[in-house]
N, C-alpha and C. Protein backbone atom coordinates (compact mmCIF):
# COMPACT_ATOMS: atom_id res chain seq x y z
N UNK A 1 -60.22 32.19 -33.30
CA UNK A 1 -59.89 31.55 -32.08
C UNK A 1 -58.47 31.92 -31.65
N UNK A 2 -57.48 31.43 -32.49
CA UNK A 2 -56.29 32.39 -32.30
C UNK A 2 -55.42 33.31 -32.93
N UNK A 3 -55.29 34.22 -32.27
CA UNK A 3 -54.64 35.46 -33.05
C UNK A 3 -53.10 35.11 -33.56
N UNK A 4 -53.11 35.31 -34.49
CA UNK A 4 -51.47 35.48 -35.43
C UNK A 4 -51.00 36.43 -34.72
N UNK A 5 -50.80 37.60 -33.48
CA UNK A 5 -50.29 38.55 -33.30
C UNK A 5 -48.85 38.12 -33.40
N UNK A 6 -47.97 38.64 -33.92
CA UNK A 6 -46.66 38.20 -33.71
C UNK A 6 -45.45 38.94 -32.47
N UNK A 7 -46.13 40.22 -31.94
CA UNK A 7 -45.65 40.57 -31.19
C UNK A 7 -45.78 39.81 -29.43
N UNK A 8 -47.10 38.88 -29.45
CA UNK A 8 -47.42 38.36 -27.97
C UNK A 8 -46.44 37.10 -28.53
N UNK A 9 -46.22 36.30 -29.58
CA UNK A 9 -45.55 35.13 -29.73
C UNK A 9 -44.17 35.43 -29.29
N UNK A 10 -43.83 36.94 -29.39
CA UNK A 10 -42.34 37.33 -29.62
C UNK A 10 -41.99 37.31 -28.31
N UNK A 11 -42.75 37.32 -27.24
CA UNK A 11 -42.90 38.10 -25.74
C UNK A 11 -42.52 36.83 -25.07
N UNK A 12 -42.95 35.55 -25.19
CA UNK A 12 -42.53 34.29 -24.69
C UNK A 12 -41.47 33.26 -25.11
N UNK A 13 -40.92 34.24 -26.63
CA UNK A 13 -39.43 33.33 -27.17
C UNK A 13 -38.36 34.15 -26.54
N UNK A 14 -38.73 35.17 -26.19
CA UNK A 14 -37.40 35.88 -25.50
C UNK A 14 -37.39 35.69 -24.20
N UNK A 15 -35.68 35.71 -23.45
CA UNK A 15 -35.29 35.82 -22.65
C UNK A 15 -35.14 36.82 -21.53
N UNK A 16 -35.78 36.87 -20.08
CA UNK A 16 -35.23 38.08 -19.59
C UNK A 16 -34.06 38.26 -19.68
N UNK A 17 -33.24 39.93 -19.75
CA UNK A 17 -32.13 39.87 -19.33
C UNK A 17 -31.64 39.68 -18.11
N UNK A 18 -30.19 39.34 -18.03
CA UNK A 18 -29.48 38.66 -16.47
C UNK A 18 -29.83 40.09 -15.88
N UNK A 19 -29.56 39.59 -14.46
CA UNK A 19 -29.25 40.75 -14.10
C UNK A 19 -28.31 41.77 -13.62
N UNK A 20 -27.91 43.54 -13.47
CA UNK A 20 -26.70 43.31 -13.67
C UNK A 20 -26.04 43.22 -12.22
N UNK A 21 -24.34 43.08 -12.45
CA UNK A 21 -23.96 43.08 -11.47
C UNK A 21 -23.50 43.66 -10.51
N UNK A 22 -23.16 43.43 -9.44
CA UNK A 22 -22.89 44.23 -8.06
C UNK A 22 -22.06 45.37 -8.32
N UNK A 23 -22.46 46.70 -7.82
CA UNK A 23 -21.07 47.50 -7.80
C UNK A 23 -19.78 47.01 -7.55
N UNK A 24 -18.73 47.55 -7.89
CA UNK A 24 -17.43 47.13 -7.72
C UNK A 24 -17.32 47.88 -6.35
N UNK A 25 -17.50 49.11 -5.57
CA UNK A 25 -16.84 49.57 -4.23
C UNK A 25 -17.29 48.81 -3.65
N UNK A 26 -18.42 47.74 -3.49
CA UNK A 26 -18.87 46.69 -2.29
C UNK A 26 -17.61 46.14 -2.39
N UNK A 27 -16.93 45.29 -0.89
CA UNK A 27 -16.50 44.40 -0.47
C UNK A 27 -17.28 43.17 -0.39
N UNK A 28 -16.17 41.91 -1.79
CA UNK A 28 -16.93 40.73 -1.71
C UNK A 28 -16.89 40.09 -0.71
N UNK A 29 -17.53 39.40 -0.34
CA UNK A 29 -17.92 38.07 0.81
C UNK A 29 -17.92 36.83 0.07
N UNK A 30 -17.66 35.61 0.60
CA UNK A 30 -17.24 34.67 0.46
C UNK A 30 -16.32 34.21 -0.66
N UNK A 31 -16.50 32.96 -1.03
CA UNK A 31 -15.69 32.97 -2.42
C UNK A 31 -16.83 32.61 -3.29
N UNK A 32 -16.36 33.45 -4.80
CA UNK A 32 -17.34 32.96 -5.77
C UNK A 32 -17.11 31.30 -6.52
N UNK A 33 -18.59 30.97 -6.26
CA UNK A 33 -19.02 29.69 -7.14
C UNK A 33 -18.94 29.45 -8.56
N UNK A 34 -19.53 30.38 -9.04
CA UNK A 34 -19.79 30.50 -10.14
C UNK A 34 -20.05 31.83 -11.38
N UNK A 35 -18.52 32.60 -11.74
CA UNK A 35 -18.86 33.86 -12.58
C UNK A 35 -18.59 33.82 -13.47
N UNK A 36 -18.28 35.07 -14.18
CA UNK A 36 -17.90 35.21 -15.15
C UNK A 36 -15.98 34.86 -15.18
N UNK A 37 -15.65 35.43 -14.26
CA UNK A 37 -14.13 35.13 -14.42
C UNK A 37 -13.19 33.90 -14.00
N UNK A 38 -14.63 33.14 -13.75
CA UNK A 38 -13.95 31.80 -12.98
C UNK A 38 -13.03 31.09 -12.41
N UNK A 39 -12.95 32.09 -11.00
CA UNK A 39 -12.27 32.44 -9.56
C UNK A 39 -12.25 30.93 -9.34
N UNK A 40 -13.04 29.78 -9.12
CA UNK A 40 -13.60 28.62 -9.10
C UNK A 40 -14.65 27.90 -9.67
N UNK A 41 -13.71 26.57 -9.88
CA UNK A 41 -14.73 25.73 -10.82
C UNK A 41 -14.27 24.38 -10.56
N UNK A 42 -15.27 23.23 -10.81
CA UNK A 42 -15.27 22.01 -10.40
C UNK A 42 -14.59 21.55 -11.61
N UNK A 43 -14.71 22.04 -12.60
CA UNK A 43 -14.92 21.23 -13.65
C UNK A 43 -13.11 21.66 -14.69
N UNK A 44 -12.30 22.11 -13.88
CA UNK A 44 -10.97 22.49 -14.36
C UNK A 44 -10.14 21.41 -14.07
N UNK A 45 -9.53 21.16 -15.42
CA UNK A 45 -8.70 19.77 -15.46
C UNK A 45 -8.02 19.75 -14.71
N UNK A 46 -7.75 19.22 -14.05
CA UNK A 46 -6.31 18.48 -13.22
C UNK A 46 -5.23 17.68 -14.19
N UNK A 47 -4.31 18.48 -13.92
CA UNK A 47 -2.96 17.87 -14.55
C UNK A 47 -2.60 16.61 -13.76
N UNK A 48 -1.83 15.57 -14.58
CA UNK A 48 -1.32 14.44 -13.91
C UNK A 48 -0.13 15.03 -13.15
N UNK A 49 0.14 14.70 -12.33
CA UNK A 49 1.75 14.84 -11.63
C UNK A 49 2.42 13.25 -12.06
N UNK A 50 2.88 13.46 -12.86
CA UNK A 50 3.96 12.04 -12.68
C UNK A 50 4.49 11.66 -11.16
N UNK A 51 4.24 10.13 -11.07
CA UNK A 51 5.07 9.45 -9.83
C UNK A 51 6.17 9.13 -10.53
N UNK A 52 7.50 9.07 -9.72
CA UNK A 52 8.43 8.55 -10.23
C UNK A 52 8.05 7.05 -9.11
N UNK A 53 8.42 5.80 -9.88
CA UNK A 53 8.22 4.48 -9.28
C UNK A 53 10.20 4.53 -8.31
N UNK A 54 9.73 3.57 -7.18
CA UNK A 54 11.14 3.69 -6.49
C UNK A 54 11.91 3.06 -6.95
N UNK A 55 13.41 3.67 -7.17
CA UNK A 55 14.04 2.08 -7.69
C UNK A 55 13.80 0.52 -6.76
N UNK A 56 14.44 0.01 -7.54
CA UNK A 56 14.61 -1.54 -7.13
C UNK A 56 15.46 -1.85 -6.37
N UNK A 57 16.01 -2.51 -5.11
CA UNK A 57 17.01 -2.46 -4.62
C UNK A 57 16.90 -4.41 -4.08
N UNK A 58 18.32 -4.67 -4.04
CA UNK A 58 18.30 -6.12 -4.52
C UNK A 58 17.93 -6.72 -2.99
N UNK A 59 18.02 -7.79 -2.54
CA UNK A 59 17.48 -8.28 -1.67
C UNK A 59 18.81 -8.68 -0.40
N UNK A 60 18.46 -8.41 1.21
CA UNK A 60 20.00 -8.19 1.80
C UNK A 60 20.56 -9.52 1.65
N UNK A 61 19.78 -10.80 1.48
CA UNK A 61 20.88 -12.24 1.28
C UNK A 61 20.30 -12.86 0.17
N UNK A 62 21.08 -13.81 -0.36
CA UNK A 62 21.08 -14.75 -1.81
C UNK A 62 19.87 -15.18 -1.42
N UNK A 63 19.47 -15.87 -2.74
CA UNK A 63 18.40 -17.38 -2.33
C UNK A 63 19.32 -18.79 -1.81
N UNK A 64 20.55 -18.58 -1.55
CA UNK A 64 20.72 -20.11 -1.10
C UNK A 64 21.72 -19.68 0.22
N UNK A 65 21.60 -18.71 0.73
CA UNK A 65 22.14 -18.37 2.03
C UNK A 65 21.32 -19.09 3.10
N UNK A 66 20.62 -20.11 3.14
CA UNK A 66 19.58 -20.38 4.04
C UNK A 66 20.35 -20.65 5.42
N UNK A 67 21.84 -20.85 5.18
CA UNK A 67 22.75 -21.34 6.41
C UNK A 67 23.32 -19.98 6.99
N UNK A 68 22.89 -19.07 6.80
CA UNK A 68 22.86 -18.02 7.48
C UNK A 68 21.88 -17.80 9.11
N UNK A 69 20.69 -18.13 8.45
CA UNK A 69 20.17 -18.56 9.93
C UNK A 69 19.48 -20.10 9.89
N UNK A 70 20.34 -20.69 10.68
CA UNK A 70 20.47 -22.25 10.67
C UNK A 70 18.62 -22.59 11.42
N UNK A 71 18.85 -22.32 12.64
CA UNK A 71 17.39 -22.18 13.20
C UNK A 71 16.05 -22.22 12.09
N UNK A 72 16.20 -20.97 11.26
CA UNK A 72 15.15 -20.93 10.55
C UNK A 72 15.24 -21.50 9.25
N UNK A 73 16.51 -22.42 8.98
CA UNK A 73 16.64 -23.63 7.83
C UNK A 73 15.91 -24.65 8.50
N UNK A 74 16.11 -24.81 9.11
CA UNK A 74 15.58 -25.85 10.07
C UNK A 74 14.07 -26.26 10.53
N UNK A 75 13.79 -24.87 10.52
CA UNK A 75 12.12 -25.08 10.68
C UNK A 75 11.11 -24.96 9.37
N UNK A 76 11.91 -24.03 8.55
CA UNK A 76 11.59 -24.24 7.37
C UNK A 76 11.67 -25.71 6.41
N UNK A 77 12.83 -26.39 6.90
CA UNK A 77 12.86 -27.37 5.84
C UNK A 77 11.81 -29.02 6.76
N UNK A 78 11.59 -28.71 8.07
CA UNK A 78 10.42 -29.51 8.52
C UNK A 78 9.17 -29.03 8.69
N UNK A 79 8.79 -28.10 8.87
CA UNK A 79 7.67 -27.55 9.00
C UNK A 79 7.45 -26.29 8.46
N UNK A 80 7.76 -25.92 6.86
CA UNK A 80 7.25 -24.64 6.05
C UNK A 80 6.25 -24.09 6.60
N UNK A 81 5.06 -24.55 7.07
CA UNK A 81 3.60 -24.09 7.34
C UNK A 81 4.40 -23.08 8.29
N UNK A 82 4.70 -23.09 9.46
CA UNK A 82 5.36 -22.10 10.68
C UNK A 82 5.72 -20.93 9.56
N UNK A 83 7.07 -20.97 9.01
CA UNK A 83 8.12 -19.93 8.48
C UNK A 83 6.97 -19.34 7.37
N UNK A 84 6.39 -19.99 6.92
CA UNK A 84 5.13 -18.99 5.95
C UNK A 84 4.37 -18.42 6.57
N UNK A 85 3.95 -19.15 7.39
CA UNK A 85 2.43 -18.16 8.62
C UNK A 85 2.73 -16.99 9.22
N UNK A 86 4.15 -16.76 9.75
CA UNK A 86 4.75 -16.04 10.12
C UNK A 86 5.43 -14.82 8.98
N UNK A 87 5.80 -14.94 8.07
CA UNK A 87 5.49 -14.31 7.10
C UNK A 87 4.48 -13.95 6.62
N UNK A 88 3.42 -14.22 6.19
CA UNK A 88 2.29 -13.71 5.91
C UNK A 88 1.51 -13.14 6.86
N UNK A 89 1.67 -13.21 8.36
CA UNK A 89 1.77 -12.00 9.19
C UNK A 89 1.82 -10.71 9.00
N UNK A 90 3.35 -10.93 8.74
CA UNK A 90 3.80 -9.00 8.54
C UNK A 90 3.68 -8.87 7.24
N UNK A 91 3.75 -9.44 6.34
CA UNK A 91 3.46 -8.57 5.08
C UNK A 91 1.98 -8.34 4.96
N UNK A 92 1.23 -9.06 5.69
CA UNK A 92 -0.21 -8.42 5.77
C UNK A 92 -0.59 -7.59 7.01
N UNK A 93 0.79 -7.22 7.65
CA UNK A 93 0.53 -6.27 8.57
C UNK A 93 -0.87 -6.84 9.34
N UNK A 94 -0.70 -7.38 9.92
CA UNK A 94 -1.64 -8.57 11.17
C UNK A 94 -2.78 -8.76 10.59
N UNK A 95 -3.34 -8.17 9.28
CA UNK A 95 -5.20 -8.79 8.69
C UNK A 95 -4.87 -10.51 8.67
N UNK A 96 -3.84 -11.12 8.94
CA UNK A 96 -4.57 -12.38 9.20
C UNK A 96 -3.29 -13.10 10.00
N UNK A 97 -3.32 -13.96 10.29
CA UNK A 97 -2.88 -14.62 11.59
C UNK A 97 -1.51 -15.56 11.46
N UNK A 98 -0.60 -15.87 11.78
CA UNK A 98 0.39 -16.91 11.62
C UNK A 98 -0.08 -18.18 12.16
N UNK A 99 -1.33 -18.28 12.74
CA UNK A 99 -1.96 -19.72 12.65
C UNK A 99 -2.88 -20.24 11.25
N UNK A 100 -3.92 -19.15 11.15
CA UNK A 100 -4.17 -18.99 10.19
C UNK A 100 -3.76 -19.78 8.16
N UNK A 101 -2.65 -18.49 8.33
CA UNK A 101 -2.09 -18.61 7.42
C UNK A 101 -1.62 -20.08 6.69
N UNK A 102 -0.61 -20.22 7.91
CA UNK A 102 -0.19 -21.61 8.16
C UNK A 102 -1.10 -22.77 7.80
N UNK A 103 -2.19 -22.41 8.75
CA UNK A 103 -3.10 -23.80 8.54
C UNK A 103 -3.74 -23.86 6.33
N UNK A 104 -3.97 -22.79 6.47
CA UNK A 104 -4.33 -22.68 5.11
C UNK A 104 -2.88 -22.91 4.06
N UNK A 105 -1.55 -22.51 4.41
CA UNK A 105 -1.18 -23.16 3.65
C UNK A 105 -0.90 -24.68 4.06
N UNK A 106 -0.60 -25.65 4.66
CA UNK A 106 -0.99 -26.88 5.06
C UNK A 106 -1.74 -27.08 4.47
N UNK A 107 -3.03 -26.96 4.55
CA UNK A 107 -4.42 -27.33 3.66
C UNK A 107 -4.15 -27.49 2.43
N UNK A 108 -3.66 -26.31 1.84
CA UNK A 108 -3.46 -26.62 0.21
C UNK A 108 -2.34 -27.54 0.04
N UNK A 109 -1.24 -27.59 0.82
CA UNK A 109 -0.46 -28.52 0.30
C UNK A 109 -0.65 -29.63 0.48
N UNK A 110 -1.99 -30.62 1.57
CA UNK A 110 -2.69 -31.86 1.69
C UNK A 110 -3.35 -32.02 0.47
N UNK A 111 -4.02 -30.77 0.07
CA UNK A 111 -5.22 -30.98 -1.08
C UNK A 111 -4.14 -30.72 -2.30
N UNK A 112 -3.60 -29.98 -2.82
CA UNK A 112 -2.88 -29.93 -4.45
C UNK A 112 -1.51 -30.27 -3.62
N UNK A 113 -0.86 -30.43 -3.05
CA UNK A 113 1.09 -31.05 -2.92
C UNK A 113 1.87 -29.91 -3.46
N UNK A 114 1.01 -29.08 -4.12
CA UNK A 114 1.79 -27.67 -4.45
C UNK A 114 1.46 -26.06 -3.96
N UNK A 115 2.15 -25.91 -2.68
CA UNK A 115 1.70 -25.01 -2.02
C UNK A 115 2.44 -23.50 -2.45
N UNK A 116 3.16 -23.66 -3.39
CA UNK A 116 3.82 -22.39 -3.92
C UNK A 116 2.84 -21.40 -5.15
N UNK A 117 1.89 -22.08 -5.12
CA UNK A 117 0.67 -21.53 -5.89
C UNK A 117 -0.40 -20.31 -4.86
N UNK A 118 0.17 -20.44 -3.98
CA UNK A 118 -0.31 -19.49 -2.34
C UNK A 118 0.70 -18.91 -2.49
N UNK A 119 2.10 -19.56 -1.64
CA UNK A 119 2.82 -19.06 -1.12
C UNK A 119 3.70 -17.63 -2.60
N UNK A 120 3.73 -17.80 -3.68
CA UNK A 120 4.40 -17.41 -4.76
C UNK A 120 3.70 -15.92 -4.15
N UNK A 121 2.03 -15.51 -4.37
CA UNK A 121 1.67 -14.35 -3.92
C UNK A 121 2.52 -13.53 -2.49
N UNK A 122 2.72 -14.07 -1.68
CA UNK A 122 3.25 -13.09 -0.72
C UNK A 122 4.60 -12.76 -1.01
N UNK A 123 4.83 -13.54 -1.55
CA UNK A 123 6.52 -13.03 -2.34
C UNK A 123 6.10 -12.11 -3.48
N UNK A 124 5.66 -11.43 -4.00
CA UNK A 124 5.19 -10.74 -5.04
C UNK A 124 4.81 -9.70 -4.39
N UNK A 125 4.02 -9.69 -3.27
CA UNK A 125 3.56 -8.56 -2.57
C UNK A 125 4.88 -8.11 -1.36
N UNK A 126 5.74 -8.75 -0.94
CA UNK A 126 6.45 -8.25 -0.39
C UNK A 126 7.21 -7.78 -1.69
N UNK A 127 7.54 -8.05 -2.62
CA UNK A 127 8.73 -7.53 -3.31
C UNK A 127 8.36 -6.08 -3.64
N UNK A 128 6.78 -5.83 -3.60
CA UNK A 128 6.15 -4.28 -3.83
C UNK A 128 6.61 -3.91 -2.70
N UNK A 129 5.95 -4.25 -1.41
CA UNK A 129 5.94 -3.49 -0.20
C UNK A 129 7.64 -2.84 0.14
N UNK A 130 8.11 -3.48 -0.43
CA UNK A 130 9.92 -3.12 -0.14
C UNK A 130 10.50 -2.89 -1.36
N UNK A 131 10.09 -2.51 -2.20
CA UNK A 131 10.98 -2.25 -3.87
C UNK A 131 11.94 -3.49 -4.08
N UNK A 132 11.68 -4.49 -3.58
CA UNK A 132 12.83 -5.59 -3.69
C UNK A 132 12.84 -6.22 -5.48
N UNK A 133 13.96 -6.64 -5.78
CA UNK A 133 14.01 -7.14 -7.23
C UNK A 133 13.44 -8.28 -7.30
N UNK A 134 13.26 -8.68 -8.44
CA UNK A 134 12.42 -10.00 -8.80
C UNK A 134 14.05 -10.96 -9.32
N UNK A 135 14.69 -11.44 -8.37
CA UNK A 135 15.92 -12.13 -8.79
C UNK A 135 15.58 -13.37 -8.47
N UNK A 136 16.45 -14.56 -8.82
CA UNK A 136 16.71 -14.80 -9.76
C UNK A 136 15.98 -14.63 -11.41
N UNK A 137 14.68 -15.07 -10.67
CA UNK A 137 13.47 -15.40 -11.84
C UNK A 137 12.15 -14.71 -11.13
N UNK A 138 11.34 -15.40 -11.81
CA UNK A 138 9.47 -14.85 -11.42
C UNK A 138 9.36 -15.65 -10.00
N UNK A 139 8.37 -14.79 -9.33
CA UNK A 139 8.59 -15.12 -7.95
C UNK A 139 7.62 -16.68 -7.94
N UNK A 140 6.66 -17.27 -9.17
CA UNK A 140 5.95 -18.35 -9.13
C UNK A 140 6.97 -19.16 -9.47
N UNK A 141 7.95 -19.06 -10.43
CA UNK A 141 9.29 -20.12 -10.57
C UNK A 141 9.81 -20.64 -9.49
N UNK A 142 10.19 -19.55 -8.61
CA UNK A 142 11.26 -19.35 -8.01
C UNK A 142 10.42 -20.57 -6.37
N UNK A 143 9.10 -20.05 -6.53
CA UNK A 143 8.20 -20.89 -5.34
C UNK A 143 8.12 -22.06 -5.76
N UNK A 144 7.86 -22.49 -6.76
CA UNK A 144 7.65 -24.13 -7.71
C UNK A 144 9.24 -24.66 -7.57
N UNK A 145 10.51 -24.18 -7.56
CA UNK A 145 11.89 -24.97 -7.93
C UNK A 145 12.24 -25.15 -6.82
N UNK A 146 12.18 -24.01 -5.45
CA UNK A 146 12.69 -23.65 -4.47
C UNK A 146 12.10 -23.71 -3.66
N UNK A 147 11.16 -24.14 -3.34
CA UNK A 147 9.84 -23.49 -2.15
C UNK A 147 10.56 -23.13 -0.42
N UNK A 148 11.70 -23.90 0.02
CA UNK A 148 12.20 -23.87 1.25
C UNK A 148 13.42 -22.93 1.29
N UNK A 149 14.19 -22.74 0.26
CA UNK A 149 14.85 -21.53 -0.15
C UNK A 149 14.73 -20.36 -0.29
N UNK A 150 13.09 -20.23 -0.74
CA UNK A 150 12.22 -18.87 -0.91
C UNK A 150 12.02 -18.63 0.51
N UNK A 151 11.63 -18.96 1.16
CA UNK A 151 10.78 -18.82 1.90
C UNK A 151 11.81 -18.35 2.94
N UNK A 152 12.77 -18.89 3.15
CA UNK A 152 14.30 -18.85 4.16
C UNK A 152 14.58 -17.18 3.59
N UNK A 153 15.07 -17.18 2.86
CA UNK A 153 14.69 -15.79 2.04
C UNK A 153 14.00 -14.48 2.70
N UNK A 154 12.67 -14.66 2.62
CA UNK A 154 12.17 -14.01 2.88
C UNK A 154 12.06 -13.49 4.73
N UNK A 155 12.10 -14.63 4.57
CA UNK A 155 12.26 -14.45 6.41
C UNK A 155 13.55 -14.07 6.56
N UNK A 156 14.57 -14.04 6.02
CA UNK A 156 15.73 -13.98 6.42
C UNK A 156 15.57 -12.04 6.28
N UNK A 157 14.88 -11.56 5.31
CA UNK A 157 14.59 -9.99 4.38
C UNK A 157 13.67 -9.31 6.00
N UNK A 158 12.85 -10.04 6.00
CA UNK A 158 12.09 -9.55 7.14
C UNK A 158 12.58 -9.07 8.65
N UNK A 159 13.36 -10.43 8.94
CA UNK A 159 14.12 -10.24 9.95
C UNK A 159 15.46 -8.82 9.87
N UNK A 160 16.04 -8.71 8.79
CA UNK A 160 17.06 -7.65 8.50
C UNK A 160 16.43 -6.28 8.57
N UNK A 161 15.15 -6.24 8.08
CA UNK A 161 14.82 -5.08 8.13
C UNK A 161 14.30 -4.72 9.46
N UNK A 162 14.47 -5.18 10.55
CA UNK A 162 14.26 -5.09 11.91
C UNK A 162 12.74 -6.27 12.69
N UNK A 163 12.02 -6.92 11.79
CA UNK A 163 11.36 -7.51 12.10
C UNK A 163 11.52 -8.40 13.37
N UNK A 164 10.89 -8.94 14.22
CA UNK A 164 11.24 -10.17 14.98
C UNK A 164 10.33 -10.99 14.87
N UNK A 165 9.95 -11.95 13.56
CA UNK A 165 9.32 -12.47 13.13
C UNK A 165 8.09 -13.84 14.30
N UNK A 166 9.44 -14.41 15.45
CA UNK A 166 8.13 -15.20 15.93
C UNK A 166 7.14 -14.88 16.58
N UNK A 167 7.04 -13.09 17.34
CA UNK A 167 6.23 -12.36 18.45
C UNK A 167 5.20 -11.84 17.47
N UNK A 168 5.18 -11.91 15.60
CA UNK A 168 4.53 -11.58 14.97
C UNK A 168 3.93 -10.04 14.71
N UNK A 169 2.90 -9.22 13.91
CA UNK A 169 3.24 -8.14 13.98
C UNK A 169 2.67 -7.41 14.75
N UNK A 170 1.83 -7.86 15.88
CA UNK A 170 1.47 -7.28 17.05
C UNK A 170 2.30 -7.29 17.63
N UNK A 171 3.13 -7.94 17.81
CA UNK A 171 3.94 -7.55 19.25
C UNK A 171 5.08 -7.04 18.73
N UNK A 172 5.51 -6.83 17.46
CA UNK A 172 6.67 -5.94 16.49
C UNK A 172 6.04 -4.55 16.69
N UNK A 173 4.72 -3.97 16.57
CA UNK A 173 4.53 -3.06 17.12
C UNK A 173 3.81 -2.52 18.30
N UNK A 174 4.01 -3.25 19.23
CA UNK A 174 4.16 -2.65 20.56
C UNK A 174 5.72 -2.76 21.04
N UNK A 175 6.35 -3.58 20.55
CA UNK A 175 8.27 -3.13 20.71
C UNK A 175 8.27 -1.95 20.68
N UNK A 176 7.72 -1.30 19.38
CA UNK A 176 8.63 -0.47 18.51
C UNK A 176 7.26 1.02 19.29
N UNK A 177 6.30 0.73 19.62
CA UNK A 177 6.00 1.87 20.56
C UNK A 177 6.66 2.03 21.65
N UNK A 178 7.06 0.84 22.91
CA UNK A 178 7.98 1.32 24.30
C UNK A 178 9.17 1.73 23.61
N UNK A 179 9.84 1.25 22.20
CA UNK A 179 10.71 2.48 22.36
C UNK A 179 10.88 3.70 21.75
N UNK A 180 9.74 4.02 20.80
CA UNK A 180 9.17 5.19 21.07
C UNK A 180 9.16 6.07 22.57
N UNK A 181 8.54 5.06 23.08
CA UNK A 181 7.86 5.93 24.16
C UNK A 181 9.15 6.00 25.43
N UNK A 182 10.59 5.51 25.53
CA UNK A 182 11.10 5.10 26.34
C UNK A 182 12.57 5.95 25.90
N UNK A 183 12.32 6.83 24.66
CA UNK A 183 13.42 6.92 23.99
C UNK A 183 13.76 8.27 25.02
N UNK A 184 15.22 8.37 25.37
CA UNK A 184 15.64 9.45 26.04
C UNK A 184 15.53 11.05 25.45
N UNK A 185 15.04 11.81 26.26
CA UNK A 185 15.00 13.26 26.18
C UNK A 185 15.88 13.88 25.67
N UNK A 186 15.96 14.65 24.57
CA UNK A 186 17.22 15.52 24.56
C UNK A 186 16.87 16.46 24.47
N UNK A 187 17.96 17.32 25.18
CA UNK A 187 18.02 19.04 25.41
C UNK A 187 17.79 19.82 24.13
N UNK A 188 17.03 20.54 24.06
CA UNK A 188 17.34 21.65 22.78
C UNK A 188 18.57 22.86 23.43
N UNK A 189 18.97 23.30 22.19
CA UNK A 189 19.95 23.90 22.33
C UNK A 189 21.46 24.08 23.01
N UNK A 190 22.31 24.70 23.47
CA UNK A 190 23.16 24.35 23.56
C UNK A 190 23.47 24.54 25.19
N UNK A 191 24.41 23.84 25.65
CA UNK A 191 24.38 23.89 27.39
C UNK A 191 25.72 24.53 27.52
N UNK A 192 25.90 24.46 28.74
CA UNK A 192 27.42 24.66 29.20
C UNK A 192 27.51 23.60 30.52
């Protein structure tokens, strides 16, 4: 029934050979995928590039400068909800609202009396967004001992770095497009 031939068994364990390749005087076309000298390949490690992290740079006023801008001691030390909502504005770059914000922190401080358990996060995330230092202490300390000090703080950081915190960050950037767009012409080169 079946033959032992060992030469037909031999005929289906072997491989054709490849086939060979292109003359060399052709001009190649495109780029190669996949050769022998591996021109390209998916599968070639990528080296890390080290980031260097930015330094730290300290913050432009104390935590107890709050009498620097009296106005915003003022609204801060009666109505925090405002001076936070408004902060959490621009450091969220407008994904959520200075009513918003506000109302939610209000909320938590009706429901737990400790609203620096919110508020501690946007101080943490601004201190990334700006390389700012973590001074005195941890920014959840610093919200739990201080909460109207922090917060004066921060607004005070915001405002320095050109912010105009009550028009919020929609209307911080449409400022900052008219004067883009308003900024005077200058000549190239030199006149007489």
């Amino acid at each position: 029934m079946y033959t032992s031939n060992s030469t037909e068994y031999q005929k289906y364990l072997t491989t054709p050979p490849p086939p060979p390749p292109p003359p060399y005087d052709q001009p190649a076309e495109g780029i190669p995928v996949d050769s022998a000298d591996n021109f390209y390949s998916e599968n070639v490690p990528q080296i890390p590039v080290p980031v260097r992290p930015k330094p730290l740079v300290p913050w432009s006023t104390g935590l107890c400068d709050c009498f620097d801008d009296v106005n915003n001691c003022c609204l801060t030390c009666w109505c925090p909800c405002i001076t936070f909502g408004r902060i959490a504005e621009i450091v969220d770059k407008g994904s959520s609202s200075c009513g918003t914000s506000g109302a939610l922190y209000t909320l938590i401080t009706c429901v737990t009396g400790c609203p620096c358990f919110f508020s501690c996060f946007y101080r943490a995330k601004m201190r990334q967004q700006y390389s700012l230092q973590e001074n005195p202490c941890g920014d959840c300390l610093l919200h739990c001992c201080c909460e109207s000090c922090a917060l004066c703080q921060e607004y005070r950081e915001l405002t320095n770095r050109g912010f105009n915190l009550p028009v919020g960050w929609h209307g911080n950037v449409e400022k900052q497009k008219r004067e883009v767009e308003m900024a005077p012409a200058v000549e190239e080169g030199m006149s007489r």
